[in-house]
C-alpha atoms as a PDB file:
ATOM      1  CA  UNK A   1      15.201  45.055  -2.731  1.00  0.00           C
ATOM      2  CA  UNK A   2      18.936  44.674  -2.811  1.00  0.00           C
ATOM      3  CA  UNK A   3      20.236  41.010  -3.770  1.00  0.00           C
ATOM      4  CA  UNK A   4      22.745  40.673  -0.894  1.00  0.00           C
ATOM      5  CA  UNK A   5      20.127  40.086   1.811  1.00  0.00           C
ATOM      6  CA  UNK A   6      20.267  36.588   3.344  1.00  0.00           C
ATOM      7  CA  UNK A   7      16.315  34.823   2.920  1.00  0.00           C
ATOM      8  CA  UNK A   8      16.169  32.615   5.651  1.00  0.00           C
ATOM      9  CA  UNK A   9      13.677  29.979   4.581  1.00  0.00           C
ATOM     10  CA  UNK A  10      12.679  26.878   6.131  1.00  0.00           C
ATOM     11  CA  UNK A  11      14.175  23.503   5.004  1.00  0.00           C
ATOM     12  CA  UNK A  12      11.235  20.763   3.158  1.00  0.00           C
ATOM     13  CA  UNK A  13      10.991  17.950   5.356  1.00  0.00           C
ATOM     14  CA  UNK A  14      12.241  14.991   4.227  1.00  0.00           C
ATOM     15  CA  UNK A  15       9.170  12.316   2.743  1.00  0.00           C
ATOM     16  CA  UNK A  16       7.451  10.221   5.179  1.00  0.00           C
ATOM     17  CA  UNK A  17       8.065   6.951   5.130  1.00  0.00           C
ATOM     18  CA  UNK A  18       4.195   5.120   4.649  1.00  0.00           C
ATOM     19  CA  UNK A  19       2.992   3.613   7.804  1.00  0.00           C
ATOM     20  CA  UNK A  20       4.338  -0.235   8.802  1.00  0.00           C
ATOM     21  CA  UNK A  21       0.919  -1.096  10.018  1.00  0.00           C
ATOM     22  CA  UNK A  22      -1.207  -0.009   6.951  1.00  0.00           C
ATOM     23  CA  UNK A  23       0.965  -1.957   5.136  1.00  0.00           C
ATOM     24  CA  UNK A  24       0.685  -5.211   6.769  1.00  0.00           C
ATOM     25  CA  UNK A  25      -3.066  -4.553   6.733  1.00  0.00           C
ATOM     26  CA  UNK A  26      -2.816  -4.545   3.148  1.00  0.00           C
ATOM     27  CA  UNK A  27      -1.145  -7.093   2.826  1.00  0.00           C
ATOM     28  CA  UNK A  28      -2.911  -9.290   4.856  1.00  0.00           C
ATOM     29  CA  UNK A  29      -6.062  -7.786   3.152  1.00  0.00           C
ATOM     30  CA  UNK A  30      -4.680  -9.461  -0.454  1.00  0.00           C
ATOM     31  CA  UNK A  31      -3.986 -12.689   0.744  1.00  0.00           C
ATOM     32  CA  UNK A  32      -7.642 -13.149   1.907  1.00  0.00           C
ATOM     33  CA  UNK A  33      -8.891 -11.701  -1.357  1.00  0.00           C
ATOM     34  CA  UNK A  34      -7.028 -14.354  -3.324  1.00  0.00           C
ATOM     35  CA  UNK A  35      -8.121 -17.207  -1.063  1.00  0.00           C
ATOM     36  CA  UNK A  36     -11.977 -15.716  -1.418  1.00  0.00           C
ATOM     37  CA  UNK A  37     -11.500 -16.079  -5.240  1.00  0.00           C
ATOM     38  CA  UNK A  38      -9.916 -19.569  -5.430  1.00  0.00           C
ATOM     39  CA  UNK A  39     -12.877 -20.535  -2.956  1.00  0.00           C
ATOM     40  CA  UNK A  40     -15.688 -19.026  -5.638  1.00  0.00           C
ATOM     41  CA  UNK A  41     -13.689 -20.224  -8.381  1.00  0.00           C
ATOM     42  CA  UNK A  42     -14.316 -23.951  -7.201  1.00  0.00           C
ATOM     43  CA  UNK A  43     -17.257 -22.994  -6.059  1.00  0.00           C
ATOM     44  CA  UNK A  44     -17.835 -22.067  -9.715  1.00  0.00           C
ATOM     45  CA  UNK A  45     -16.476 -24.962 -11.810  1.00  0.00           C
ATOM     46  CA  UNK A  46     -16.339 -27.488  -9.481  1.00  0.00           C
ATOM     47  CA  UNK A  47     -13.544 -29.572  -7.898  1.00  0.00           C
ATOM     48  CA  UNK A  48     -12.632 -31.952 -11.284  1.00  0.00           C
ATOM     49  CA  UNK A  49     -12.593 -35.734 -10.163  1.00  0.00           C
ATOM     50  CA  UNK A  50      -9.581 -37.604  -9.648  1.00  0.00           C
END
């Protein structure tokens, strides 16, 4: 095939930017993790006496 022929070819879309909502959901979903921990971690030891 000659090397002067135009290829038309279709332009890569740009990256997709990760959802908002997921996102919040994570984060949401790691804040209660870390309170569940603390709460088994004095579970655990104990709360040390003032």
């Amino acid at each position: 095939m000659s090397d002067n022929v135009i290829k038309f070819r279709k332009p890569k879309p740009p990256p997709k930017a990760p959802n908002p909502l997921l996102r919040k959901l994570m984060i949401i979903a790691a804040v209660i993790v870390v309170f569940a921990l603390a709460w088994i971690y004095v579970q655990v030891t104990g709360v040390p006496p003032q």
